[in-house]
PDB file of N, CA and C in Angstrom:
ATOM      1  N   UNK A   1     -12.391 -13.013   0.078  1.00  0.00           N
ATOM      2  CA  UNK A   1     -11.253 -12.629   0.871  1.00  0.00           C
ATOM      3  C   UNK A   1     -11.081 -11.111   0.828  1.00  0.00           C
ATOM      4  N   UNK A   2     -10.894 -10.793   2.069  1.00  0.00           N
ATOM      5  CA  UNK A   2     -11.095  -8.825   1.751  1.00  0.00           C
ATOM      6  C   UNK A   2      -9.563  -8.317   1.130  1.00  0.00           C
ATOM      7  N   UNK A   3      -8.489  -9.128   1.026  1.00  0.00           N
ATOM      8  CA  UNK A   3      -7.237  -9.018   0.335  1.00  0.00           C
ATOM      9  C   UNK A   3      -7.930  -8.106  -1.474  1.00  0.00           C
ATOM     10  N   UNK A   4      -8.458  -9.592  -1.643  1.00  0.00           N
ATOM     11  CA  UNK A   4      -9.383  -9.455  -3.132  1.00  0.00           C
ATOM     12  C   UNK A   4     -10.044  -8.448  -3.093  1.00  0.00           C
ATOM     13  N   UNK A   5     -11.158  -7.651  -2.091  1.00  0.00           N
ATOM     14  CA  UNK A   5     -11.309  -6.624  -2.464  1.00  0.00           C
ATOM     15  C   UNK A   5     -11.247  -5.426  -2.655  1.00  0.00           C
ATOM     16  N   UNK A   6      -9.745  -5.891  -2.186  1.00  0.00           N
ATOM     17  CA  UNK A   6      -9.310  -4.038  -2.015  1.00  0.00           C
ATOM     18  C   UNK A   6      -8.106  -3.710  -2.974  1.00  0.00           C
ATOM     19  N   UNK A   7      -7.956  -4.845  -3.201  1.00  0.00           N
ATOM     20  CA  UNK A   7      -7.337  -4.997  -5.100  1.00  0.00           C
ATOM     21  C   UNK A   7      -8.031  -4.767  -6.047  1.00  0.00           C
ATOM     22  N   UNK A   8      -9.251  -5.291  -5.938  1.00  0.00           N
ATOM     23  CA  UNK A   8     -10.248  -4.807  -7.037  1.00  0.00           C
ATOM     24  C   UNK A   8     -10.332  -3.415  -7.189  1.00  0.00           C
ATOM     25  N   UNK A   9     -10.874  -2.457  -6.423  1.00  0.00           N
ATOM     26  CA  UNK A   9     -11.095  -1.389  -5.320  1.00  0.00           C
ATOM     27  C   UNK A   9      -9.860  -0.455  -5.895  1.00  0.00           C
ATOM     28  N   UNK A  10      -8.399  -0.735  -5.975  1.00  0.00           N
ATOM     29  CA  UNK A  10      -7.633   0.331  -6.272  1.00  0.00           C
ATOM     30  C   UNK A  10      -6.686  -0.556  -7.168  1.00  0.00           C
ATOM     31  N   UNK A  11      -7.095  -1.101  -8.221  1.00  0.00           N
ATOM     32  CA  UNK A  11      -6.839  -1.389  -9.432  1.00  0.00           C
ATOM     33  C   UNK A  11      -5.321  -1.799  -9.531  1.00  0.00           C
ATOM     34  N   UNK A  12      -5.029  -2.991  -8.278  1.00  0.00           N
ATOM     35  CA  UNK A  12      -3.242  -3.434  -8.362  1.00  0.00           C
ATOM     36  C   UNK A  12      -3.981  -5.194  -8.734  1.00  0.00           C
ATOM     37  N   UNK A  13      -2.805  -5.666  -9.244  1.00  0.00           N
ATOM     38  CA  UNK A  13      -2.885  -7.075  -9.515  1.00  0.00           C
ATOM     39  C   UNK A  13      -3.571  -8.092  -8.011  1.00  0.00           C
ATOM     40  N   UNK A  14      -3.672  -9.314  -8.965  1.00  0.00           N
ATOM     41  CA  UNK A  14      -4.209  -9.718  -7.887  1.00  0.00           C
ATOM     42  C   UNK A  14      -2.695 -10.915  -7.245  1.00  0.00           C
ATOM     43  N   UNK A  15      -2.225 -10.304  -6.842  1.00  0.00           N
ATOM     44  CA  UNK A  15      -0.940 -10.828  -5.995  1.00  0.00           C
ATOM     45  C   UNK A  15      -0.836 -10.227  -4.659  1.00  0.00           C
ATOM     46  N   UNK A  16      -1.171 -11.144  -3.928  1.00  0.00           N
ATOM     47  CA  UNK A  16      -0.927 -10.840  -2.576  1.00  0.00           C
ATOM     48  C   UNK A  16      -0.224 -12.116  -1.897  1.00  0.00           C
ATOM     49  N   UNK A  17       0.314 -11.786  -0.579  1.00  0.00           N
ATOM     50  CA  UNK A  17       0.848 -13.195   0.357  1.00  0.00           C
ATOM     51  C   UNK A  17       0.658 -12.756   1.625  1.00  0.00           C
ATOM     52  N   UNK A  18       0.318 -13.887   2.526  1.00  0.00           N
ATOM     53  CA  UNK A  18      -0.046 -13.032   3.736  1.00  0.00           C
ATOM     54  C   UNK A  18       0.724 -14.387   4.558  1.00  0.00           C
ATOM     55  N   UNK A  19       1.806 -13.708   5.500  1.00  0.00           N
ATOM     56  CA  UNK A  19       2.397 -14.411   6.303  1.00  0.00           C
ATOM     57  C   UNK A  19       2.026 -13.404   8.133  1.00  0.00           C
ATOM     58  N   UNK A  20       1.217 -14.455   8.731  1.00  0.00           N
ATOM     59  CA  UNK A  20       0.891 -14.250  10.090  1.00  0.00           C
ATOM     60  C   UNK A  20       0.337 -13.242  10.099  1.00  0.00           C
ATOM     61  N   UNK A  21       0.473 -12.096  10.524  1.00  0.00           N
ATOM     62  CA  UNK A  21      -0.239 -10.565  10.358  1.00  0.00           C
ATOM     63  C   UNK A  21       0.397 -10.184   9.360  1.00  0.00           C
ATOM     64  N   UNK A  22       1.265 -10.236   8.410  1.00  0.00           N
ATOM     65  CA  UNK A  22       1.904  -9.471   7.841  1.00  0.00           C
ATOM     66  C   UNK A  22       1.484  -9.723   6.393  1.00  0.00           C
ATOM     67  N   UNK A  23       1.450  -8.688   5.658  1.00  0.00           N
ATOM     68  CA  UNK A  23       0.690  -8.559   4.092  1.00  0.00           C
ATOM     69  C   UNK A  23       1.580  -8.191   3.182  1.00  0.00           C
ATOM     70  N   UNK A  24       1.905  -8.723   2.206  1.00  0.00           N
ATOM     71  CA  UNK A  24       2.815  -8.659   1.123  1.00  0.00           C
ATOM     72  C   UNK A  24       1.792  -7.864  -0.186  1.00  0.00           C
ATOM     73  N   UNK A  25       2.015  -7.159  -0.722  1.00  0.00           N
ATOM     74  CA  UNK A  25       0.938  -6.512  -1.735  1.00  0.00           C
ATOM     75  C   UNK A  25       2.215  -6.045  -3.208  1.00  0.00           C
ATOM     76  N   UNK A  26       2.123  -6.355  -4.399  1.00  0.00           N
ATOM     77  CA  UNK A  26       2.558  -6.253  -5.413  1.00  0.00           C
ATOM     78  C   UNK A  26       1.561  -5.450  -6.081  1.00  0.00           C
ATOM     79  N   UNK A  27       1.906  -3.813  -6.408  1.00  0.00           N
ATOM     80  CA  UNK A  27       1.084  -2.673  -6.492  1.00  0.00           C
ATOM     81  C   UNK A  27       1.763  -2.666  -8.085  1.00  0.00           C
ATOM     82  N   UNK A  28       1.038  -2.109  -9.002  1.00  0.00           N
ATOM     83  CA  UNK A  28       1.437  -0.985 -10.367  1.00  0.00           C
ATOM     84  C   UNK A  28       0.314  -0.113 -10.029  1.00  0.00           C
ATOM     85  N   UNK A  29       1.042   0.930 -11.017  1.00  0.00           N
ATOM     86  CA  UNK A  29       0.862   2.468 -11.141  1.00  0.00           C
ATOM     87  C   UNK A  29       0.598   3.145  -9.346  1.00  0.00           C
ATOM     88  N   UNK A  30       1.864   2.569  -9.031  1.00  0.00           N
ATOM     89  CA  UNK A  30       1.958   3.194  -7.370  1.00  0.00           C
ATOM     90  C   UNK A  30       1.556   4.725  -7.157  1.00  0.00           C
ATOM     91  N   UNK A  31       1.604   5.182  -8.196  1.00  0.00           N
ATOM     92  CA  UNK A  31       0.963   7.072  -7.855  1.00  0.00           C
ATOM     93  C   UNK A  31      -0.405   7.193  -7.980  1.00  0.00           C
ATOM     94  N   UNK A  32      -1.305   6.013  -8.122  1.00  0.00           N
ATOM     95  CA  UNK A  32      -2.851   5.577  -8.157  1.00  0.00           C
ATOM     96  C   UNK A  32      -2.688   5.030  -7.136  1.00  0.00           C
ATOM     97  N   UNK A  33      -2.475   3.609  -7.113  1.00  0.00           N
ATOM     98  CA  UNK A  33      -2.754   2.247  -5.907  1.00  0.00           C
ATOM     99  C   UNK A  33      -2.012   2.806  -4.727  1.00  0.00           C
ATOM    100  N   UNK A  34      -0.977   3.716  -4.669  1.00  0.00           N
ATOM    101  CA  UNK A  34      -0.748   3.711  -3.138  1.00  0.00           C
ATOM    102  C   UNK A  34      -1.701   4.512  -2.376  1.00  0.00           C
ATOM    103  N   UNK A  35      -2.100   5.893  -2.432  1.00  0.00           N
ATOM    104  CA  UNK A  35      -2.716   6.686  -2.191  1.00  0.00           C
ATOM    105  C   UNK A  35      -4.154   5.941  -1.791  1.00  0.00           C
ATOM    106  N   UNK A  36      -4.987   5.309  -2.728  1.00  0.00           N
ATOM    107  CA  UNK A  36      -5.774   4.471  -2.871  1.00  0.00           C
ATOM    108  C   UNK A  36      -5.838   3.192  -1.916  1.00  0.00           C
ATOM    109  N   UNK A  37      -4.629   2.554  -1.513  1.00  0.00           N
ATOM    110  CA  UNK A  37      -4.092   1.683  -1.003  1.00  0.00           C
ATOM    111  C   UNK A  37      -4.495   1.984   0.684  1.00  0.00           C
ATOM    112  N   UNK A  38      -3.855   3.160   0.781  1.00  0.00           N
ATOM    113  CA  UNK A  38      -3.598   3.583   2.382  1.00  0.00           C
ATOM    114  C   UNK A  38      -5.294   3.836   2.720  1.00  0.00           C
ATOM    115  N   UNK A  39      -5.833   4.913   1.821  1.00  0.00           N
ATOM    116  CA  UNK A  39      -7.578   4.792   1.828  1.00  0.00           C
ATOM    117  C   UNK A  39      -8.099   3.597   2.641  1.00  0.00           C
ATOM    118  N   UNK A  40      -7.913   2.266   1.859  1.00  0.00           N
ATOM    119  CA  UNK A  40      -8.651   1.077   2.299  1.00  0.00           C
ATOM    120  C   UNK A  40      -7.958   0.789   3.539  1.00  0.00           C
ATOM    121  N   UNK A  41      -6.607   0.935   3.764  1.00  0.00           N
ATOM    122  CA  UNK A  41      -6.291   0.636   5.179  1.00  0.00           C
ATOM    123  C   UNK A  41      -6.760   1.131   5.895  1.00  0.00           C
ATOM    124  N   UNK A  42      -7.007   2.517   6.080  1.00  0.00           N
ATOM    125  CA  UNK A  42      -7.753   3.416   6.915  1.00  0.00           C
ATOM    126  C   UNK A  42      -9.181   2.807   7.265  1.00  0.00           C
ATOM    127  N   UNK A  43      -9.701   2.498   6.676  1.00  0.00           N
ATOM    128  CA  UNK A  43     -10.962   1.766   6.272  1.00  0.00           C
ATOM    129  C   UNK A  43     -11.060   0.514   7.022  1.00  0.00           C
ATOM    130  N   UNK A  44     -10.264  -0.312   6.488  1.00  0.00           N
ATOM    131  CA  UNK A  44     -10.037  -1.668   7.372  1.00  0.00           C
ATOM    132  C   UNK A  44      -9.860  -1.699   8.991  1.00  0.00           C
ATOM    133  N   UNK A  45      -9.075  -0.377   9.098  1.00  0.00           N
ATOM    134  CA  UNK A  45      -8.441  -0.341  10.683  1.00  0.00           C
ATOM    135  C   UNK A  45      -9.896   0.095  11.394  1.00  0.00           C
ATOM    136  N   UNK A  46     -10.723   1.337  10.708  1.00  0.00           N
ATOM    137  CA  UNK A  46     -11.982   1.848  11.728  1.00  0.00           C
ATOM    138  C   UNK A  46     -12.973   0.467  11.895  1.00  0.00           C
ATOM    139  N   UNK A  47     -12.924  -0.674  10.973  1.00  0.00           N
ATOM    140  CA  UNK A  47     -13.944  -1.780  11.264  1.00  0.00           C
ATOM    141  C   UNK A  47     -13.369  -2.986  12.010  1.00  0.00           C
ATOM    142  N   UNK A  48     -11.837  -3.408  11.766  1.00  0.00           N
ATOM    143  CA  UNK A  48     -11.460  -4.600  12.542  1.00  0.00           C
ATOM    144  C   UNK A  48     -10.343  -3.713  13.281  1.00  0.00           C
ATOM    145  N   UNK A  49      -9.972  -2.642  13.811  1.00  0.00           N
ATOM    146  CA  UNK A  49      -9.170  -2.454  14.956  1.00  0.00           C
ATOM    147  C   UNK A  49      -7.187  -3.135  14.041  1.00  0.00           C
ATOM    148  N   UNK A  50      -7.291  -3.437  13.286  1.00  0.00           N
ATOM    149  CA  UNK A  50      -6.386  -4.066  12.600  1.00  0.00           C
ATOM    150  C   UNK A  50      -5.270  -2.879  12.854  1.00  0.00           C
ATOM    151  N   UNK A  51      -3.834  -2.441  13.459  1.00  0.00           N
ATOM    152  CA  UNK A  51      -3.518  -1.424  13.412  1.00  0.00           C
ATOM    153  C   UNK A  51      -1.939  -1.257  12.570  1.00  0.00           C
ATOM    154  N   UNK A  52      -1.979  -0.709  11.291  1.00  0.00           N
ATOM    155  CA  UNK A  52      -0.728  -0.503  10.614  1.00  0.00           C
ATOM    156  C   UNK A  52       0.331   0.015  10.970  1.00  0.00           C
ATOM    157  N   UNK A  53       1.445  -0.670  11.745  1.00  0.00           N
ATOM    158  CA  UNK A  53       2.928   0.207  12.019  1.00  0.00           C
ATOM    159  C   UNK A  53       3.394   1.007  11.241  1.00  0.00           C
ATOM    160  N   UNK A  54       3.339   2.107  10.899  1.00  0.00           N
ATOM    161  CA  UNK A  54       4.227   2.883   9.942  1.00  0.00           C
ATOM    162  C   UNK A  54       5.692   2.627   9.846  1.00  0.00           C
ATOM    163  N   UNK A  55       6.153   2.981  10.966  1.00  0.00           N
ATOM    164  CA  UNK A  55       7.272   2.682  11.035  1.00  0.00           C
ATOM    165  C   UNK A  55       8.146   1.320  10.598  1.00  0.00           C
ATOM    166  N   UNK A  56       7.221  -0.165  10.765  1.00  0.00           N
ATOM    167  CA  UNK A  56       7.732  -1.022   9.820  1.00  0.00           C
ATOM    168  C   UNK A  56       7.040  -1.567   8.489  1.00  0.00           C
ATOM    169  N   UNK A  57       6.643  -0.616   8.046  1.00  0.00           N
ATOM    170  CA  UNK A  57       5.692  -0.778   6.689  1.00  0.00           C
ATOM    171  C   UNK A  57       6.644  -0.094   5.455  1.00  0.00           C
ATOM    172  N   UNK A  58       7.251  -1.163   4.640  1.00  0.00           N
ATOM    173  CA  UNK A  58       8.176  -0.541   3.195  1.00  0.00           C
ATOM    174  C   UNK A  58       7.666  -0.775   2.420  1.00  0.00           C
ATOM    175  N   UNK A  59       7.697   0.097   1.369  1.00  0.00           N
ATOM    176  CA  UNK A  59       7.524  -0.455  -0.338  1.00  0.00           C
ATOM    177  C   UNK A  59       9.006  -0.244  -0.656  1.00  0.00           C
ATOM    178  N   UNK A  60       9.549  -1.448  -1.774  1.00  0.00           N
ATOM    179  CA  UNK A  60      10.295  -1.602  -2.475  1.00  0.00           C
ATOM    180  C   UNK A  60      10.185  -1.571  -4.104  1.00  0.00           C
ATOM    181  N   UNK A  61      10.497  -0.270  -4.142  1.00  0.00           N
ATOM    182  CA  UNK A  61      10.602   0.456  -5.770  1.00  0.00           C
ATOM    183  C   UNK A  61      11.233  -0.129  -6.797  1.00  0.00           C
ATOM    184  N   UNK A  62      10.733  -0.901  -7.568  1.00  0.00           N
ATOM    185  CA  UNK A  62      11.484  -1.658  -8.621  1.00  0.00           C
ATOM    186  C   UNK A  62      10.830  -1.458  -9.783  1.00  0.00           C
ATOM    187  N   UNK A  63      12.008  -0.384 -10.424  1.00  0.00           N
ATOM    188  CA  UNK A  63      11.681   0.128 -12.160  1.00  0.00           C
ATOM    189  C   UNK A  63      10.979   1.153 -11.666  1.00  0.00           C
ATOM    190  N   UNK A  64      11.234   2.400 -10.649  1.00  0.00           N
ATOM    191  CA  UNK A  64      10.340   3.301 -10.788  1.00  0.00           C
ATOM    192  C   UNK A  64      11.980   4.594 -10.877  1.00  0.00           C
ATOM    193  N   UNK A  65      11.701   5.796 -11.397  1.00  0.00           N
ATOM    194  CA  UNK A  65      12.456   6.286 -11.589  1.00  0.00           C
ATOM    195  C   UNK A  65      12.843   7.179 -10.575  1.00  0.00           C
ATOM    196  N   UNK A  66      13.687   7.774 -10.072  1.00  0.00           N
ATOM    197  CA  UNK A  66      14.208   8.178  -8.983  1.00  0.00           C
ATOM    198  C   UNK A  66      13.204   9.499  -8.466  1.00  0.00           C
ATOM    199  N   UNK A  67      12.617  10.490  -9.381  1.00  0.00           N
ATOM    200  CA  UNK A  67      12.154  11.083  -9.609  1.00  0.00           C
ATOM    201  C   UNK A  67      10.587  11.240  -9.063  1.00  0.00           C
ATOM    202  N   UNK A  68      10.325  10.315  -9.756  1.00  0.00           N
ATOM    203  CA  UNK A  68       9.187   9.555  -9.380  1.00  0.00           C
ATOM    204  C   UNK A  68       9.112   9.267  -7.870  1.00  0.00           C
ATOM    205  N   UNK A  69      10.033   8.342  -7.392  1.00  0.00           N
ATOM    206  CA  UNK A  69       9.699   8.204  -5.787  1.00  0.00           C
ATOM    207  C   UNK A  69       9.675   9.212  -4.803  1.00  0.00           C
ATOM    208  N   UNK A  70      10.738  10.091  -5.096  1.00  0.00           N
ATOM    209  CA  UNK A  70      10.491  11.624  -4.713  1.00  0.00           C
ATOM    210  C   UNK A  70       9.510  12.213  -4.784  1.00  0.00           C
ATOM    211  N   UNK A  71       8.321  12.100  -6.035  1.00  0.00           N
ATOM    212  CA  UNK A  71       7.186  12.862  -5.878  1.00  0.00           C
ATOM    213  C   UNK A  71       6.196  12.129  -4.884  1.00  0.00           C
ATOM    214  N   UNK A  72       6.368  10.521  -4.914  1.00  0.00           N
ATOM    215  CA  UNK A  72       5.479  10.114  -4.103  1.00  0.00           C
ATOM    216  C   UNK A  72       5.797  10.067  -2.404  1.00  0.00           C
ATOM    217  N   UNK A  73       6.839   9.998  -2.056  1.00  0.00           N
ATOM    218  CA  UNK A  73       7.106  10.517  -0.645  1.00  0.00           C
ATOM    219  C   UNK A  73       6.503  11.732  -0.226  1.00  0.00           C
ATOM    220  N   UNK A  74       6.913  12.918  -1.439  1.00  0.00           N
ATOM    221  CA  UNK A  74       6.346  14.388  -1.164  1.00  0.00           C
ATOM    222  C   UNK A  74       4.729  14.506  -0.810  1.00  0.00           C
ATOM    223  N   UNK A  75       4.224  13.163  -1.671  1.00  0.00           N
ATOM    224  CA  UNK A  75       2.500  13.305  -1.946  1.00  0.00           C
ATOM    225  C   UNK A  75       1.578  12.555  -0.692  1.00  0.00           C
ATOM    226  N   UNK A  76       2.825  11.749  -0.380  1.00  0.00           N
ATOM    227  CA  UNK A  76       2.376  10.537   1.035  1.00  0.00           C
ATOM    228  C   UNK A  76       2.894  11.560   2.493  1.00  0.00           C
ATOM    229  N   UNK A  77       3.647  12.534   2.263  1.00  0.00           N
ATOM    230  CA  UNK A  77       3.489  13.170   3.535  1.00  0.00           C
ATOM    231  C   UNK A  77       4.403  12.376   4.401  1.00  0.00           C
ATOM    232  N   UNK A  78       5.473  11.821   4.230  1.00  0.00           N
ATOM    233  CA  UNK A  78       6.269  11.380   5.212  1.00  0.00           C
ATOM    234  C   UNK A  78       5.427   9.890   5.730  1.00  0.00           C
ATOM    235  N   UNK A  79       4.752   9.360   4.744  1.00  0.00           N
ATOM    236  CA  UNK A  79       3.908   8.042   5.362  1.00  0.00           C
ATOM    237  C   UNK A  79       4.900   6.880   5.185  1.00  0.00           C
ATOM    238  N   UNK A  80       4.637   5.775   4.431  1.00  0.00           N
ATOM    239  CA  UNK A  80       5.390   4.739   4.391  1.00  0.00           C
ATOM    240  C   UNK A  80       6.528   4.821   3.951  1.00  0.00           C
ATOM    241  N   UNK A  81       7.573   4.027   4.135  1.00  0.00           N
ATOM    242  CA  UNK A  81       9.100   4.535   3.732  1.00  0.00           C
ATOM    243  C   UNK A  81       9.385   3.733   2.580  1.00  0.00           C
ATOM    244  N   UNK A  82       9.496   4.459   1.940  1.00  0.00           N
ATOM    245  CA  UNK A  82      10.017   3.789  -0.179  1.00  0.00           C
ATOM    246  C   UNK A  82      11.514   4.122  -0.310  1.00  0.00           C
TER     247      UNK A  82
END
């Protein structure tokens, strides 16, 4: 399942859910796996045309420190909304 290998690939658990087009992904060490994360999407989209809405694509920050999400917005460039 290419879910599986792109978990392997940027080192998040293997928890995923996939309802219709839509992909549920349960990430740690989000300042590795996201960056890493968006990589393989990029990747996925140039071979199956698959195309990621930004605009409705969230991560929900749980136990990360305020601080922290601030640096990763700064590092994602205005990409997905946390």
């Amino acid at each position: 399942m290419p879910s599986q290998n792109i978990c392997q690939r940027i080192s998040c658990p293997q928890t995923t859910g996939r309802f219709a087009e839509d992909i549920i992904l349960s990430l740690s060490n989000p300042h590795i796996s996201i960056p890493n994360l968006l990589k393989e999407l990029e990747q996925l989209y140039q071979i199956s045309w698959y195309k990621i809405s930004a605009s409705k694509t969230q991560a929900l920050p749980i136990n990360i420190p305020t601080s922290e999400i601030q640096l990763m917005k700064e590092n994602l460039n205005g990409g997905s909304t946390l």
